[in-house]
PDB file of N, CA and C in Angstrom:
ATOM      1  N   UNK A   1       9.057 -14.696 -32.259  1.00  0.00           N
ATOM      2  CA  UNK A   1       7.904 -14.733 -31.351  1.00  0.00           C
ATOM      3  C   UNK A   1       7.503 -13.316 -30.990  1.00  0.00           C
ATOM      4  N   UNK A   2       6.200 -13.396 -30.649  1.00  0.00           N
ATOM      5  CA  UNK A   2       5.641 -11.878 -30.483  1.00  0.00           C
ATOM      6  C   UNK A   2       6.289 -11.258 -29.043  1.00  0.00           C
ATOM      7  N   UNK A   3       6.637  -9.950 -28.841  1.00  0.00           N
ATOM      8  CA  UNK A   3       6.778  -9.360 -27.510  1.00  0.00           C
ATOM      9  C   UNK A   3       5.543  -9.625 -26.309  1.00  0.00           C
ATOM     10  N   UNK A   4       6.225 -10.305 -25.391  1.00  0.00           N
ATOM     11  CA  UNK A   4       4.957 -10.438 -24.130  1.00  0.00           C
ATOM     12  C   UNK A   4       4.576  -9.378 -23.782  1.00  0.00           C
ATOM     13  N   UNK A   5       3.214  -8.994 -23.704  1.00  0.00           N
ATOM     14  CA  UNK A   5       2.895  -7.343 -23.255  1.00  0.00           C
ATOM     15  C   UNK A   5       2.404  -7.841 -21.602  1.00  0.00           C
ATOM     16  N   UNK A   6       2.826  -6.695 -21.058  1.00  0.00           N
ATOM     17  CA  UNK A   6       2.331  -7.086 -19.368  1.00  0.00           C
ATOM     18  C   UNK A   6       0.855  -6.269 -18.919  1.00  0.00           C
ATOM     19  N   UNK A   7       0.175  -7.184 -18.882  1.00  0.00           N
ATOM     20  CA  UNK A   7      -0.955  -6.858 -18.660  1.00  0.00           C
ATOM     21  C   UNK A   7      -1.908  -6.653 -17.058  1.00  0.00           C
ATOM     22  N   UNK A   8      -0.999  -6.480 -16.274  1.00  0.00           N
ATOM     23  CA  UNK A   8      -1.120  -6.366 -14.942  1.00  0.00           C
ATOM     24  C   UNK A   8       0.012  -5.026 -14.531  1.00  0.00           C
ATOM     25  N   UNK A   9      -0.291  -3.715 -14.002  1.00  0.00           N
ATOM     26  CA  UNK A   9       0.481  -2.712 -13.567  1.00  0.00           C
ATOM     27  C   UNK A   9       1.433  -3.092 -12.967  1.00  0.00           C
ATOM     28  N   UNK A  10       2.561  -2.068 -13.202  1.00  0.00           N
ATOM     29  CA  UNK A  10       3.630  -1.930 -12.170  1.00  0.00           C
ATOM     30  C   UNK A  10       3.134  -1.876 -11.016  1.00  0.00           C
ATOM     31  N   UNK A  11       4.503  -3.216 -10.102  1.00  0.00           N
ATOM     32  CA  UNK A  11       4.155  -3.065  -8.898  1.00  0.00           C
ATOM     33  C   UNK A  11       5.246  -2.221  -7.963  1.00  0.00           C
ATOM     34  N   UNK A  12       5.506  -1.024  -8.580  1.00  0.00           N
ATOM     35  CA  UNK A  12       6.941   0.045  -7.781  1.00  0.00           C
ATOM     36  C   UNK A  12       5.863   0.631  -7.499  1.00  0.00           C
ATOM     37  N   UNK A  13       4.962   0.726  -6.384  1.00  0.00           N
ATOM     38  CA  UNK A  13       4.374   0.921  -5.486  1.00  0.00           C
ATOM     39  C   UNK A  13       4.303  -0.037  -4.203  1.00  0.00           C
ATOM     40  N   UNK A  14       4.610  -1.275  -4.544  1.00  0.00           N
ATOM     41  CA  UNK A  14       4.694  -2.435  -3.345  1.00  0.00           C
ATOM     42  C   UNK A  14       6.054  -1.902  -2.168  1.00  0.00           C
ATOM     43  N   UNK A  15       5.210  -1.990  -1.462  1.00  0.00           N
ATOM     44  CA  UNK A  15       6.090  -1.782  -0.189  1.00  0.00           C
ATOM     45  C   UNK A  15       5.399  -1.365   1.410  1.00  0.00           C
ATOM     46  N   UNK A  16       6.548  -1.015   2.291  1.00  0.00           N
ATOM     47  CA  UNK A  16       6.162  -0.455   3.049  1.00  0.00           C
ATOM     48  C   UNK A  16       5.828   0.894   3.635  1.00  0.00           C
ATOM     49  N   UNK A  17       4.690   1.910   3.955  1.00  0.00           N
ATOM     50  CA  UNK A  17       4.379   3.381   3.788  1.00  0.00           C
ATOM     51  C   UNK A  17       4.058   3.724   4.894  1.00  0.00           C
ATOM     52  N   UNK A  18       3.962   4.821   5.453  1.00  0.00           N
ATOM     53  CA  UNK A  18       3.803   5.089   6.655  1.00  0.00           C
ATOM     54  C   UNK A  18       3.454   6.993   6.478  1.00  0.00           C
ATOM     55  N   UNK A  19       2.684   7.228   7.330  1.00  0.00           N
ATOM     56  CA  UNK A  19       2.509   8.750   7.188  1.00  0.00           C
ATOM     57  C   UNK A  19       1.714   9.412   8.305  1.00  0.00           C
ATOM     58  N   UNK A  20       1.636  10.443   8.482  1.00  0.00           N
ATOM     59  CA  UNK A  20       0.799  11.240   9.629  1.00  0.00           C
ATOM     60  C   UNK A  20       0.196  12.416   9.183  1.00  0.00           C
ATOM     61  N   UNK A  21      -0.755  12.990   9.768  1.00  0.00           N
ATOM     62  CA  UNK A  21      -1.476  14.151   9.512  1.00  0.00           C
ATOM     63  C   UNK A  21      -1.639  14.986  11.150  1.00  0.00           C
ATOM     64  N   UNK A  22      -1.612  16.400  10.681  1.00  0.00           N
ATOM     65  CA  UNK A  22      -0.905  16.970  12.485  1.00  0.00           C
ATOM     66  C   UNK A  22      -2.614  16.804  12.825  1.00  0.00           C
ATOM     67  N   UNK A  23      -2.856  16.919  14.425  1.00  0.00           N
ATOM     68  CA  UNK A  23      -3.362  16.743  15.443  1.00  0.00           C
ATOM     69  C   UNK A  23      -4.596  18.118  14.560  1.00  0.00           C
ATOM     70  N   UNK A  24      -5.553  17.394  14.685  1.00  0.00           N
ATOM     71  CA  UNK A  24      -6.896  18.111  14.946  1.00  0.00           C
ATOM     72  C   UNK A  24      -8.084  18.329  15.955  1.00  0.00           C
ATOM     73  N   UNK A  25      -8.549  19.402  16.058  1.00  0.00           N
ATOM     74  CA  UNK A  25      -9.238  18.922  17.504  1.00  0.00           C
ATOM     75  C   UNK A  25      -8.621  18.275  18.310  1.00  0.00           C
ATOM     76  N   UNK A  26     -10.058  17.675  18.919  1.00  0.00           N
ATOM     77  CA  UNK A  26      -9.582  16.474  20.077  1.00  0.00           C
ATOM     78  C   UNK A  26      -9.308  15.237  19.443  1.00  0.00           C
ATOM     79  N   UNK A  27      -8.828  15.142  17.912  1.00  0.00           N
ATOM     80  CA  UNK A  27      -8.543  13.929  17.401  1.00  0.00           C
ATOM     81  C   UNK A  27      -6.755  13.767  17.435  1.00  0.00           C
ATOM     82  N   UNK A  28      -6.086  14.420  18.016  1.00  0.00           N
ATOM     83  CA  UNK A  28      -4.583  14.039  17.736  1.00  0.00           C
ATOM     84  C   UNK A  28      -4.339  13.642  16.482  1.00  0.00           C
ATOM     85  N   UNK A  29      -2.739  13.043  16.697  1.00  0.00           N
ATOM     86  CA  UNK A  29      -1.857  12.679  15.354  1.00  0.00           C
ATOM     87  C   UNK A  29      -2.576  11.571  14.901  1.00  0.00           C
ATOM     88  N   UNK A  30      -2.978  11.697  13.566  1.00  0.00           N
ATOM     89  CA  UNK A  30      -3.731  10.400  12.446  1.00  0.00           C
ATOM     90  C   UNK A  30      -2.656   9.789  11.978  1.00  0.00           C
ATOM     91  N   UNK A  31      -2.076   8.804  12.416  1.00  0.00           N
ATOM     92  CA  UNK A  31      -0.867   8.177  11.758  1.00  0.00           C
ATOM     93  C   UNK A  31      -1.530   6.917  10.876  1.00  0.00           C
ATOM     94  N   UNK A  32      -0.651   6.669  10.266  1.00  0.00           N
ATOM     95  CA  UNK A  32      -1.574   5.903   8.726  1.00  0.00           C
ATOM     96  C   UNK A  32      -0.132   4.924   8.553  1.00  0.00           C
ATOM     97  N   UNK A  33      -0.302   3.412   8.492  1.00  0.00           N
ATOM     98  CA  UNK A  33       0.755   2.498   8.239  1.00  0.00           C
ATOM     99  C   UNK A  33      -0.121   1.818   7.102  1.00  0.00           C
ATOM    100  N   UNK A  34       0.799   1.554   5.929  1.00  0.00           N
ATOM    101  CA  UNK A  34       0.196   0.876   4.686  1.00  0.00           C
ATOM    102  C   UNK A  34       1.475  -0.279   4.122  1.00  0.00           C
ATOM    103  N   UNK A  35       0.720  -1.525   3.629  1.00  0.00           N
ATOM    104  CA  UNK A  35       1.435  -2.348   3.101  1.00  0.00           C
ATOM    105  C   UNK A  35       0.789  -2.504   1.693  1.00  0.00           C
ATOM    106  N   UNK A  36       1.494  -1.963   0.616  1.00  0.00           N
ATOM    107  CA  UNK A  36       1.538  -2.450  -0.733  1.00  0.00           C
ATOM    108  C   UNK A  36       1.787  -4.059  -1.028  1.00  0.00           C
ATOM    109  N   UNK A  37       1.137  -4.611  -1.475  1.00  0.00           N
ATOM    110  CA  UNK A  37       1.856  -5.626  -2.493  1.00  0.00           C
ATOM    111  C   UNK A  37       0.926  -6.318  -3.455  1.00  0.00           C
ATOM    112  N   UNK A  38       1.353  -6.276  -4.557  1.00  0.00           N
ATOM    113  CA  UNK A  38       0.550  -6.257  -5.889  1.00  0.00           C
ATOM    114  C   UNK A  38      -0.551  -5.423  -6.216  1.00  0.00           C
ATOM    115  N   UNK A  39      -0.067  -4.620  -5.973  1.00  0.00           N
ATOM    116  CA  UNK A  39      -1.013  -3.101  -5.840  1.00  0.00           C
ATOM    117  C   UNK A  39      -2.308  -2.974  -4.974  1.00  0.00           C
ATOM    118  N   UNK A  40      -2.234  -4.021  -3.936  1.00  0.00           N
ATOM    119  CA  UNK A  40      -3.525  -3.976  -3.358  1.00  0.00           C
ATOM    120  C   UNK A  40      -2.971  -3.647  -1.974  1.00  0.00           C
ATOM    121  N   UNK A  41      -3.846  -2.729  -1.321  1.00  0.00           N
ATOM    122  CA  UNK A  41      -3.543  -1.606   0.038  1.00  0.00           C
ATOM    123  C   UNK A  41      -4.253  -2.532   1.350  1.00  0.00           C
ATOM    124  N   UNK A  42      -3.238  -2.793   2.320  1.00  0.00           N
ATOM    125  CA  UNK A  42      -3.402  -3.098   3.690  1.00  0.00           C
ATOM    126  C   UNK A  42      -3.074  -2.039   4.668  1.00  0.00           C
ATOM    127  N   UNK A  43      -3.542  -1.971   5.775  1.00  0.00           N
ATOM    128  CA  UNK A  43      -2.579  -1.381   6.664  1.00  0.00           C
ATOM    129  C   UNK A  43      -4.145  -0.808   8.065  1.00  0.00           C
ATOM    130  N   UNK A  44      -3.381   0.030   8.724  1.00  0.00           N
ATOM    131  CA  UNK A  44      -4.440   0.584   9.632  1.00  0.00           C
ATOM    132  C   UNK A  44      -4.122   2.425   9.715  1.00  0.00           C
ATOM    133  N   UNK A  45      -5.504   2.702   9.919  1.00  0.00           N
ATOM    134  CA  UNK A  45      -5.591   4.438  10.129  1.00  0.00           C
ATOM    135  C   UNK A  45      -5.706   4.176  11.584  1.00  0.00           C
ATOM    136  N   UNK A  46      -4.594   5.065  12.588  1.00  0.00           N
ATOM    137  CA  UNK A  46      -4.718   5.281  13.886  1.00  0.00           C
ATOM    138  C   UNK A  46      -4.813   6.483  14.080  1.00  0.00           C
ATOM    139  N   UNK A  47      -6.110   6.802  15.223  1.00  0.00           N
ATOM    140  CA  UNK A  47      -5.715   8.137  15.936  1.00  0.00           C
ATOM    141  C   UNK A  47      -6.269   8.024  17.292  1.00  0.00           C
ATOM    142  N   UNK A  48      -6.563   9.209  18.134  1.00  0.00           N
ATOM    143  CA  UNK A  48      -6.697   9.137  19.604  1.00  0.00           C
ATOM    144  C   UNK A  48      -8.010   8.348  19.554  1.00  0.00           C
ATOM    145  N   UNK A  49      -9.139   8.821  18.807  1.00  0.00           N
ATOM    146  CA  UNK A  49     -10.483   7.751  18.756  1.00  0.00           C
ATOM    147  C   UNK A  49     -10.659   6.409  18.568  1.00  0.00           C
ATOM    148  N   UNK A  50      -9.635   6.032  17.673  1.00  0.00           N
ATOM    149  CA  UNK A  50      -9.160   4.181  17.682  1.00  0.00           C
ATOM    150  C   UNK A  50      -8.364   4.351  16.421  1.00  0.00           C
ATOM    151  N   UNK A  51      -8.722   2.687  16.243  1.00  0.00           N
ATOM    152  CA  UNK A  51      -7.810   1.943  14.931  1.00  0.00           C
ATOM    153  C   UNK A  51      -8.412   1.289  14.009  1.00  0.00           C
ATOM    154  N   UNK A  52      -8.795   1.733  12.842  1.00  0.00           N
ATOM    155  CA  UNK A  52      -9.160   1.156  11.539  1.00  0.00           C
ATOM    156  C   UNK A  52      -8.629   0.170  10.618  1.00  0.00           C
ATOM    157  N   UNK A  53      -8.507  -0.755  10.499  1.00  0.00           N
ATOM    158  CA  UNK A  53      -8.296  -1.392   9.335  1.00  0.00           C
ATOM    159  C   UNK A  53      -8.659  -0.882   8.149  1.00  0.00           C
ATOM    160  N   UNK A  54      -7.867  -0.917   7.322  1.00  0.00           N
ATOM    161  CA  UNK A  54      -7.691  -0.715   5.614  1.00  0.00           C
ATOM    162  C   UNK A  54      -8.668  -2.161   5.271  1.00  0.00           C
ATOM    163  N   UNK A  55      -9.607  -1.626   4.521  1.00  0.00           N
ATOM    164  CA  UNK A  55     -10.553  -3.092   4.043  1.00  0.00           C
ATOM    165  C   UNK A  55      -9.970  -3.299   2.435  1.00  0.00           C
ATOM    166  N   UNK A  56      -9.991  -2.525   1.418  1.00  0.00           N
ATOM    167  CA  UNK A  56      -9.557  -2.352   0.847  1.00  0.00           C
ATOM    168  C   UNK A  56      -9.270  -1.431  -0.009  1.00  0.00           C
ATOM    169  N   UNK A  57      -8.574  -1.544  -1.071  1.00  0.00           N
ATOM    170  CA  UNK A  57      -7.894  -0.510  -2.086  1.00  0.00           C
ATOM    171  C   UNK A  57      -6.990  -1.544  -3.258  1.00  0.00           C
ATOM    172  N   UNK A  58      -6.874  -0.975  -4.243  1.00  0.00           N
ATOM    173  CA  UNK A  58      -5.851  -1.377  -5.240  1.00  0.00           C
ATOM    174  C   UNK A  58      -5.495   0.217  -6.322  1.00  0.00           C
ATOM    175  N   UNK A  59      -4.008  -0.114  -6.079  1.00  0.00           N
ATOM    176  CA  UNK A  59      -3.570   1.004  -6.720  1.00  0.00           C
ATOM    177  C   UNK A  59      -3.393   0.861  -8.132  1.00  0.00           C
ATOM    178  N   UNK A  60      -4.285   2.171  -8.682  1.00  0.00           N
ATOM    179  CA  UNK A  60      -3.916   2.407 -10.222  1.00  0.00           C
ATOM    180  C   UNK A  60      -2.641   2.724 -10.754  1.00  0.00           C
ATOM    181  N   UNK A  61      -2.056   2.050 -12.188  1.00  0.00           N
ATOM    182  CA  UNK A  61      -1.142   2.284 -12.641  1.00  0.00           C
ATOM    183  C   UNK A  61      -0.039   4.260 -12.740  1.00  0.00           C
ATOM    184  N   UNK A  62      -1.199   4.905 -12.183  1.00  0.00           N
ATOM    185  CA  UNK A  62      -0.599   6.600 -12.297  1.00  0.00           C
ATOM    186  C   UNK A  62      -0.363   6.984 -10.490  1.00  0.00           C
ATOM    187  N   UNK A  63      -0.744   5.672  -9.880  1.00  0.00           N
ATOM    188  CA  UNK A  63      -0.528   6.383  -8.359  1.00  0.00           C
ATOM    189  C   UNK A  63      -1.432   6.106  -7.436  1.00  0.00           C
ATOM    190  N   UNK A  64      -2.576   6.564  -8.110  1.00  0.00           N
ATOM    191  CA  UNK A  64      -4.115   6.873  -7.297  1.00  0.00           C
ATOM    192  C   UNK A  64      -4.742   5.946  -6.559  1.00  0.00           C
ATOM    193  N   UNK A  65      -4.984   5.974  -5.732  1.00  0.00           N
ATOM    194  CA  UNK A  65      -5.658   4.590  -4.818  1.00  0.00           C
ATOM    195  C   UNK A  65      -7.673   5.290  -4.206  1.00  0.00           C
ATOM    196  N   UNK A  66      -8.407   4.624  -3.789  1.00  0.00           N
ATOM    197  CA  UNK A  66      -9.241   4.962  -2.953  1.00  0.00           C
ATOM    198  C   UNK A  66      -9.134   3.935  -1.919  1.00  0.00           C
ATOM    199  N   UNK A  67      -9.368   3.919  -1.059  1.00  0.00           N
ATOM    200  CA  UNK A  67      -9.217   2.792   0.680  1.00  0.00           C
ATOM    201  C   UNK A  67     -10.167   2.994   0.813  1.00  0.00           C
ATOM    202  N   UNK A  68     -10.790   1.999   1.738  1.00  0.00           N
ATOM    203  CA  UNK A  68     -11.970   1.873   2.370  1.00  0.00           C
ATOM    204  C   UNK A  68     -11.591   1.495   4.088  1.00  0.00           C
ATOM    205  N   UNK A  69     -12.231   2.136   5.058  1.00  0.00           N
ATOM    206  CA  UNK A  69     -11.974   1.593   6.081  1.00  0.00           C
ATOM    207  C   UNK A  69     -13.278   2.017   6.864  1.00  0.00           C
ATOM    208  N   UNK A  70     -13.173   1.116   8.149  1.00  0.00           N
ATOM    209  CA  UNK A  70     -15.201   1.508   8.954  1.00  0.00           C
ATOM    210  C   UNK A  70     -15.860   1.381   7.738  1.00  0.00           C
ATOM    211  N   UNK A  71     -16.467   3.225   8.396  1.00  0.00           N
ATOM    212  CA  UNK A  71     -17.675   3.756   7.474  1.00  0.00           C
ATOM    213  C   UNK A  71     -17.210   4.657   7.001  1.00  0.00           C
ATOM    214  N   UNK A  72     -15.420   4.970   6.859  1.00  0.00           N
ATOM    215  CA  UNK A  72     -14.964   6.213   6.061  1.00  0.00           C
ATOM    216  C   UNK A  72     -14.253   5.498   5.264  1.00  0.00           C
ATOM    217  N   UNK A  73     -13.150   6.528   4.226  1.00  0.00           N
ATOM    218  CA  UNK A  73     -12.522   6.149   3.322  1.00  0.00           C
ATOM    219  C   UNK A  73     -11.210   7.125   3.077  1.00  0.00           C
ATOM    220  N   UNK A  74     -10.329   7.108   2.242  1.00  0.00           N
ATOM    221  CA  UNK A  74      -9.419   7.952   1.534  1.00  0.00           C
ATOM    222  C   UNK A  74      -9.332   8.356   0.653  1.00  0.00           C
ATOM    223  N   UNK A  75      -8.988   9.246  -0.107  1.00  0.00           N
ATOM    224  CA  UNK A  75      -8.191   9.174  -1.502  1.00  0.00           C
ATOM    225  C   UNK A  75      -6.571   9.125  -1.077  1.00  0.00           C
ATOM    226  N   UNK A  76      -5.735   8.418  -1.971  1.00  0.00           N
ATOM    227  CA  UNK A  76      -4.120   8.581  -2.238  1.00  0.00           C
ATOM    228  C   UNK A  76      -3.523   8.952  -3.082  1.00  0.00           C
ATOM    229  N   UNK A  77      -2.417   9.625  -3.473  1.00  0.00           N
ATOM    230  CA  UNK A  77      -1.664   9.697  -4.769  1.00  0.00           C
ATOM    231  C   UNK A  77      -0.350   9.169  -3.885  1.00  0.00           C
ATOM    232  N   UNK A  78      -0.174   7.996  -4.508  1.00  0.00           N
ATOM    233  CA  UNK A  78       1.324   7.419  -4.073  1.00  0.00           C
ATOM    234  C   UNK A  78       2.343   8.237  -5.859  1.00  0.00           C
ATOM    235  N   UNK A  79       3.987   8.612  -5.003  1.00  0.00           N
ATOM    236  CA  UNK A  79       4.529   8.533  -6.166  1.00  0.00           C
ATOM    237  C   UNK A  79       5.993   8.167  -5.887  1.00  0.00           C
ATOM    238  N   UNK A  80       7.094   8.179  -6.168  1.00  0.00           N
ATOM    239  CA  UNK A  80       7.624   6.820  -6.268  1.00  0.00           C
ATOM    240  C   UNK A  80       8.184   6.396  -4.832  1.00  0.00           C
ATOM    241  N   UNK A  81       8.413   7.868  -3.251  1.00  0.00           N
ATOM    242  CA  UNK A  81       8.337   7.393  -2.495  1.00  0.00           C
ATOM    243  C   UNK A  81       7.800   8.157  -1.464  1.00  0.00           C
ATOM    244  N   UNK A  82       6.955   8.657  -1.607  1.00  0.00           N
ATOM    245  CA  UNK A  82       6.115   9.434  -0.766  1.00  0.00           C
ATOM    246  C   UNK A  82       4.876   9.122  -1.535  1.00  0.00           C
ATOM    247  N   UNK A  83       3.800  10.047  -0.483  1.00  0.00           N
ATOM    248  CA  UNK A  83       2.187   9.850  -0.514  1.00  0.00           C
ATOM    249  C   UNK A  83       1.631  10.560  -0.304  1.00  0.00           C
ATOM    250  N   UNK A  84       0.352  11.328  -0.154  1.00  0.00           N
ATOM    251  CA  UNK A  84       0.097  12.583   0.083  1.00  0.00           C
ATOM    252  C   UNK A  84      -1.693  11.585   0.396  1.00  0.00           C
ATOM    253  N   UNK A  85      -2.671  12.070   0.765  1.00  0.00           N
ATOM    254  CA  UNK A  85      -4.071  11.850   0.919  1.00  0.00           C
ATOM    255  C   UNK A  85      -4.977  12.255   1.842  1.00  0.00           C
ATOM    256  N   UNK A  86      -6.240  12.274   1.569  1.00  0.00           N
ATOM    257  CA  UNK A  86      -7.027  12.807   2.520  1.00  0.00           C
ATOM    258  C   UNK A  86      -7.756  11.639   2.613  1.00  0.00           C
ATOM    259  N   UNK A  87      -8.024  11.772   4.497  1.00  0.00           N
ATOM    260  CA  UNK A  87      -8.553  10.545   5.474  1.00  0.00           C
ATOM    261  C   UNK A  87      -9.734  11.252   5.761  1.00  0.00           C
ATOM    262  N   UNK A  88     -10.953  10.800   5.617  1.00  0.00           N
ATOM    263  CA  UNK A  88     -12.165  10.792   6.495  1.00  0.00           C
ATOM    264  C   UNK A  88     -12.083  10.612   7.753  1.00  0.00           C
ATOM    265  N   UNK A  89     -12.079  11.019   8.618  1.00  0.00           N
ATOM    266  CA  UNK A  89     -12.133  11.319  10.054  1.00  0.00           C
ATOM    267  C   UNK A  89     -13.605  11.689  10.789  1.00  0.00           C
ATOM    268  N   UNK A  90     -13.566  11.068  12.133  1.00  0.00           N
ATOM    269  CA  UNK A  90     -14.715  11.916  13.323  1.00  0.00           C
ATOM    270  C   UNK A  90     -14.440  13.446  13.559  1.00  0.00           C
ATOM    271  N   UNK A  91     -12.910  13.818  13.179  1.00  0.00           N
ATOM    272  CA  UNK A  91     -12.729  15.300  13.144  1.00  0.00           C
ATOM    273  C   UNK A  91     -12.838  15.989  11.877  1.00  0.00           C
ATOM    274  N   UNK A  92     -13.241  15.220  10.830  1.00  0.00           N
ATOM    275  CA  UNK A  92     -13.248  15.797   9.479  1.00  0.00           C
ATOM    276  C   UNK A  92     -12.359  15.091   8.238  1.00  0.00           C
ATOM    277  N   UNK A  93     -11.920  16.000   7.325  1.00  0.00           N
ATOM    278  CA  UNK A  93     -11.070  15.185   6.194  1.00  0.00           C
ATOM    279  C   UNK A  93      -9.607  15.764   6.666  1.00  0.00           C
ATOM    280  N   UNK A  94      -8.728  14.496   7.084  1.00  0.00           N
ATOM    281  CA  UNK A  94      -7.250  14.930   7.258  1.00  0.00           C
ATOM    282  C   UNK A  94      -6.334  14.556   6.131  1.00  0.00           C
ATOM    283  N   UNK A  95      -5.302  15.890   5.969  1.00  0.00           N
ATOM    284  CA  UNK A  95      -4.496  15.900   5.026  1.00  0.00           C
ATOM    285  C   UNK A  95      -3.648  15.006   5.327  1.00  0.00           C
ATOM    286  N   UNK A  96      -3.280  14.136   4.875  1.00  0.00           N
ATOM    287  CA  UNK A  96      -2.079  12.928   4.874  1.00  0.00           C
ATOM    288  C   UNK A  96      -0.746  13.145   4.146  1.00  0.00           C
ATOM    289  N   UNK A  97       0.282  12.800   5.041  1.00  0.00           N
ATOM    290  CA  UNK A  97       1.451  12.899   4.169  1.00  0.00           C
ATOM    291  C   UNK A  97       2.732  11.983   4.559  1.00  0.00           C
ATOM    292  N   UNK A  98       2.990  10.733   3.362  1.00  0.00           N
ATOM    293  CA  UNK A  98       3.751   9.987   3.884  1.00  0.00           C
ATOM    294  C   UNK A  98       4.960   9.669   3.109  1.00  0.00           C
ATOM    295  N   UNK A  99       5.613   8.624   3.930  1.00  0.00           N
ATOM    296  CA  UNK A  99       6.711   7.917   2.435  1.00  0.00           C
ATOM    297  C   UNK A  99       6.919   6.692   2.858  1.00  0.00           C
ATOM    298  N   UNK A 100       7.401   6.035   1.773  1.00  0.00           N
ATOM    299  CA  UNK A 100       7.748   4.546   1.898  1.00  0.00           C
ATOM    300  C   UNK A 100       9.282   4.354   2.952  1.00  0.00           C
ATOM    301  N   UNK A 101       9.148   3.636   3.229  1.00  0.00           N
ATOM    302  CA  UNK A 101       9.944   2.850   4.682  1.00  0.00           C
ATOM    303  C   UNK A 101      10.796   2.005   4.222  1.00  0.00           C
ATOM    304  N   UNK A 102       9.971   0.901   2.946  1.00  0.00           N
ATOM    305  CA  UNK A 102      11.067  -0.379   3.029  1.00  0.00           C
ATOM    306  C   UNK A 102      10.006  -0.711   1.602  1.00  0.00           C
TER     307      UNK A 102
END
């Protein structure tokens, strides 16, 4: 019989992520909680101005994600347990930097 090829990405990105970006302005700590699973991105962007929901995202097979949240967005590079990204903000674009939890 032929080899099954898997046609849906690795999901060693599923999990739990968490990260912060230091205090800007009058915007404080941007803390960022994300739930992976099946490569599609949940979670919320918090900072002193409020709390965003993650609308969506699905992560590409090399890492890369884009999020959508409000009327801003992200880029991500997840890699196998940390994260790095920049958040659209009312204070500008914040550097993000996280790692997986669980």
């Amino acid at each position: 019989a032929p080899a099954r090829r898997h046609t849906r990405p690795e999901k060693k990105y599923d999990g739990t992520w968490s990260g912060t970006s230091p205090t800007k302005g009058d915007c404080g700590v941007l803390n960022v909680a994300m739930t992976v699973k099946d490569n599609r991105v949940t979670g919320t962007v918090k900072g002193a101005k409020g709390t965003a929901s993650i609308e969506s995202g699905t992560v590409a097979s090399d890492g890369s994600v884009k999020i959508k949240y409000q009327t801003s967005g992200a880029t991500i590079k997840f890699s196998a347990d940390t994260f790095t990204g920049q958040f659209a903000t009312l204070c500008g674009m914040r550097e993000t930097t996280g790692n997986k939890v669980k």
